[in-house]
C-alpha atoms as a PDB file:
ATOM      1  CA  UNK A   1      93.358 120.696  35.917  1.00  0.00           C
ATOM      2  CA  UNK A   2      92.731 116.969  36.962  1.00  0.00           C
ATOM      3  CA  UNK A   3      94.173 115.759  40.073  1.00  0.00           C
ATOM      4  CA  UNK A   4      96.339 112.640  39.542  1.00  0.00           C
ATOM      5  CA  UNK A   5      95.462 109.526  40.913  1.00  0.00           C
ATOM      6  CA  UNK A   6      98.156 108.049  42.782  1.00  0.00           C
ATOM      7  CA  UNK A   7      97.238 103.880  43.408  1.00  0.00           C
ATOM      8  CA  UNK A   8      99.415 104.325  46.423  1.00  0.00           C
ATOM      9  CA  UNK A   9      97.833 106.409  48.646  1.00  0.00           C
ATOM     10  CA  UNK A  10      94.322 104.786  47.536  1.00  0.00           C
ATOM     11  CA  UNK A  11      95.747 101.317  48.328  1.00  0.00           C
ATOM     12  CA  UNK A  12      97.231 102.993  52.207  1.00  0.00           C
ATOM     13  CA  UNK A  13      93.947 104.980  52.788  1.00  0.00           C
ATOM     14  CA  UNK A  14      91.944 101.280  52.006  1.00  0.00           C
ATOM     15  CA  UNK A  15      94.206  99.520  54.022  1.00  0.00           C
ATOM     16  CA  UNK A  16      94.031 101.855  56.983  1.00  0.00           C
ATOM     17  CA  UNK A  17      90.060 101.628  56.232  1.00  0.00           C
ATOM     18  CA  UNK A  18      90.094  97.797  56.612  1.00  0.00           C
ATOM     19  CA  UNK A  19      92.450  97.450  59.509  1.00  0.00           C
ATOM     20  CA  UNK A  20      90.562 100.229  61.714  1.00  0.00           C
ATOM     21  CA  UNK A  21      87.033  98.442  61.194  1.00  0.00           C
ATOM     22  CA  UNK A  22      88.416  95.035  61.410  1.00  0.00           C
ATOM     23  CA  UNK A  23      90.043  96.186  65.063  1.00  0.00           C
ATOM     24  CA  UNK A  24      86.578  97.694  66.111  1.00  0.00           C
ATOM     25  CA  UNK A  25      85.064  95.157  65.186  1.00  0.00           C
ATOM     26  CA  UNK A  26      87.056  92.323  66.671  1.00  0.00           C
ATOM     27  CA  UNK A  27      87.307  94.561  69.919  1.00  0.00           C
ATOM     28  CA  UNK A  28      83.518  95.016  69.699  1.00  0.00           C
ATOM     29  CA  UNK A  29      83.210  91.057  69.535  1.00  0.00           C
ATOM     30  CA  UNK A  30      84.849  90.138  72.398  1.00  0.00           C
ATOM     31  CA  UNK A  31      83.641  92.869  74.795  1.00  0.00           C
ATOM     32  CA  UNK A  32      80.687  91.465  73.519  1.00  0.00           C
ATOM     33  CA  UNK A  33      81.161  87.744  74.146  1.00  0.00           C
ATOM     34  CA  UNK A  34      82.357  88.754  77.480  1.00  0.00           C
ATOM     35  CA  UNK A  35      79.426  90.828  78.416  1.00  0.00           C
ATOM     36  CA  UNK A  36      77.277  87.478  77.435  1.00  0.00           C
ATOM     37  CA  UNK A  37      79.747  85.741  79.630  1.00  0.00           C
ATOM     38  CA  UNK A  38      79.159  87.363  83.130  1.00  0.00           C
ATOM     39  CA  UNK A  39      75.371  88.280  82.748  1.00  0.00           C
ATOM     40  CA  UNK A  40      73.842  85.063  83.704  1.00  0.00           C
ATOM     41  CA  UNK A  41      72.830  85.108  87.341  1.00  0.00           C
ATOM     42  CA  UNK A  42      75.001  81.778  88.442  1.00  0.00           C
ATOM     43  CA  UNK A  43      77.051  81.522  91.219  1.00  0.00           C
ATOM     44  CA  UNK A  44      79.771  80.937  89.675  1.00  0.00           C
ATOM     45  CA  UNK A  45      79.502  84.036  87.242  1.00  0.00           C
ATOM     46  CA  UNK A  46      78.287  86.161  90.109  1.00  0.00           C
ATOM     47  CA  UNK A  47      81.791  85.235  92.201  1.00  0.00           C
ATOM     48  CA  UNK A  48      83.331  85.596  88.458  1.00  0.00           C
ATOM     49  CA  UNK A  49      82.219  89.260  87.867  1.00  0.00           C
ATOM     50  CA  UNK A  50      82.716  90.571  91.164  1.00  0.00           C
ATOM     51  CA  UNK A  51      86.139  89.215  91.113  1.00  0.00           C
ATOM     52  CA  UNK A  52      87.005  90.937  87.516  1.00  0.00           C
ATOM     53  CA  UNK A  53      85.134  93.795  89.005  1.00  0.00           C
ATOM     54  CA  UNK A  54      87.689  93.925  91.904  1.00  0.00           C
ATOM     55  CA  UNK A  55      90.745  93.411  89.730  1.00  0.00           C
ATOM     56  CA  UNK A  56      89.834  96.537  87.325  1.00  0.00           C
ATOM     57  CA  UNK A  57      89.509  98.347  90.690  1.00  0.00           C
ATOM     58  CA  UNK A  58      92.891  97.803  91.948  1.00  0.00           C
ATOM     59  CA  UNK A  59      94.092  98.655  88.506  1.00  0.00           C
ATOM     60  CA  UNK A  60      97.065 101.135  89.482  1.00  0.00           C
ATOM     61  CA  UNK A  61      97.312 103.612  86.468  1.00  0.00           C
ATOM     62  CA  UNK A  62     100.840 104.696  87.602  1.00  0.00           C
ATOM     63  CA  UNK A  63     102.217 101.674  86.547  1.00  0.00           C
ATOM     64  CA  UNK A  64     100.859 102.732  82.781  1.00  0.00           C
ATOM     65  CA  UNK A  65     101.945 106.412  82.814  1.00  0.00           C
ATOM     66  CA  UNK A  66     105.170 105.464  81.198  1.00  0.00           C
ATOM     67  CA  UNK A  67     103.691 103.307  78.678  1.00  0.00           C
ATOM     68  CA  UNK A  68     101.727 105.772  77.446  1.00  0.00           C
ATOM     69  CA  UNK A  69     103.898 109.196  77.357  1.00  0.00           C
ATOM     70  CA  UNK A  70     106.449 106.735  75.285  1.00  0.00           C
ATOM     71  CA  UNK A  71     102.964 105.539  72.784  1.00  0.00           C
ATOM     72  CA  UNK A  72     102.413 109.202  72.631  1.00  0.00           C
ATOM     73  CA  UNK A  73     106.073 110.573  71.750  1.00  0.00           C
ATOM     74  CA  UNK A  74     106.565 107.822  69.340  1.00  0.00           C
ATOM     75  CA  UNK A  75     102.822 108.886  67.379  1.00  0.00           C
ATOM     76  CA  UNK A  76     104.104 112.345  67.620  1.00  0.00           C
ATOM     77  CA  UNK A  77     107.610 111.498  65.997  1.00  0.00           C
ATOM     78  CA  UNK A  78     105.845 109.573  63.258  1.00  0.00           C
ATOM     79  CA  UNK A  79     103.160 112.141  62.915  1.00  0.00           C
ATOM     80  CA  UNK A  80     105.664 114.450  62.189  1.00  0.00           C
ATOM     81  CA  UNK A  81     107.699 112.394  59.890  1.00  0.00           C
ATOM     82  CA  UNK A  82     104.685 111.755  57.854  1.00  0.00           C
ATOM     83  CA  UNK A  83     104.065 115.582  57.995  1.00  0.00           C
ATOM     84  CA  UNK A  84     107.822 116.148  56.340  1.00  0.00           C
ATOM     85  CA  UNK A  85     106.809 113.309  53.890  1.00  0.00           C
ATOM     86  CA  UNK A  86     103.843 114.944  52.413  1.00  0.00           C
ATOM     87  CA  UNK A  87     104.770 118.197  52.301  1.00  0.00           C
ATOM     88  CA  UNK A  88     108.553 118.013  52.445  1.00  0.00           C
END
């Protein structure tokens, strides 16, 4: 028996495709613009990297914890719900 073809989920699966290499790449771009940025050894860029240095140091990750347990219950949720869609 031949599977059907359903231009729906080919058209989601492409569009998940696109989206998740367009992200890495644009992600990959800029981490990569500012790594081009603050190599020089300037003055200026030296005072400029030690001071983002300094900043990502006194990043307090408390502050995020309940960002991120609500990012992960809502994938969860919608994980789910997509689980009761497909096989529901």
């Amino acid at each position: 028996m031949r599977p059907e073809l359903d231009l729906f989920y080919l058209f989601r699966y492409a569009l998940v495709l696109i989206c998740t290499v367009y992200a890495a790449l644009q992600i990959a771009s800029s981490l990569w613009g500012w790594h081009r940025y603050l190599t020089p050894s300037r003055r200026e860029t030296a005072v400029l990297r030690q001071y983002v240095i300094l900043q990502l140091l006194r990043l307090r990750v408390r502050r995020f914890i309940p960002d991120v347990i609500q990012i992960v219950l809502l994938l969860g949720v919608l994980g789910y719900l997509v689980r009761l869609h497909h096989y529901g």
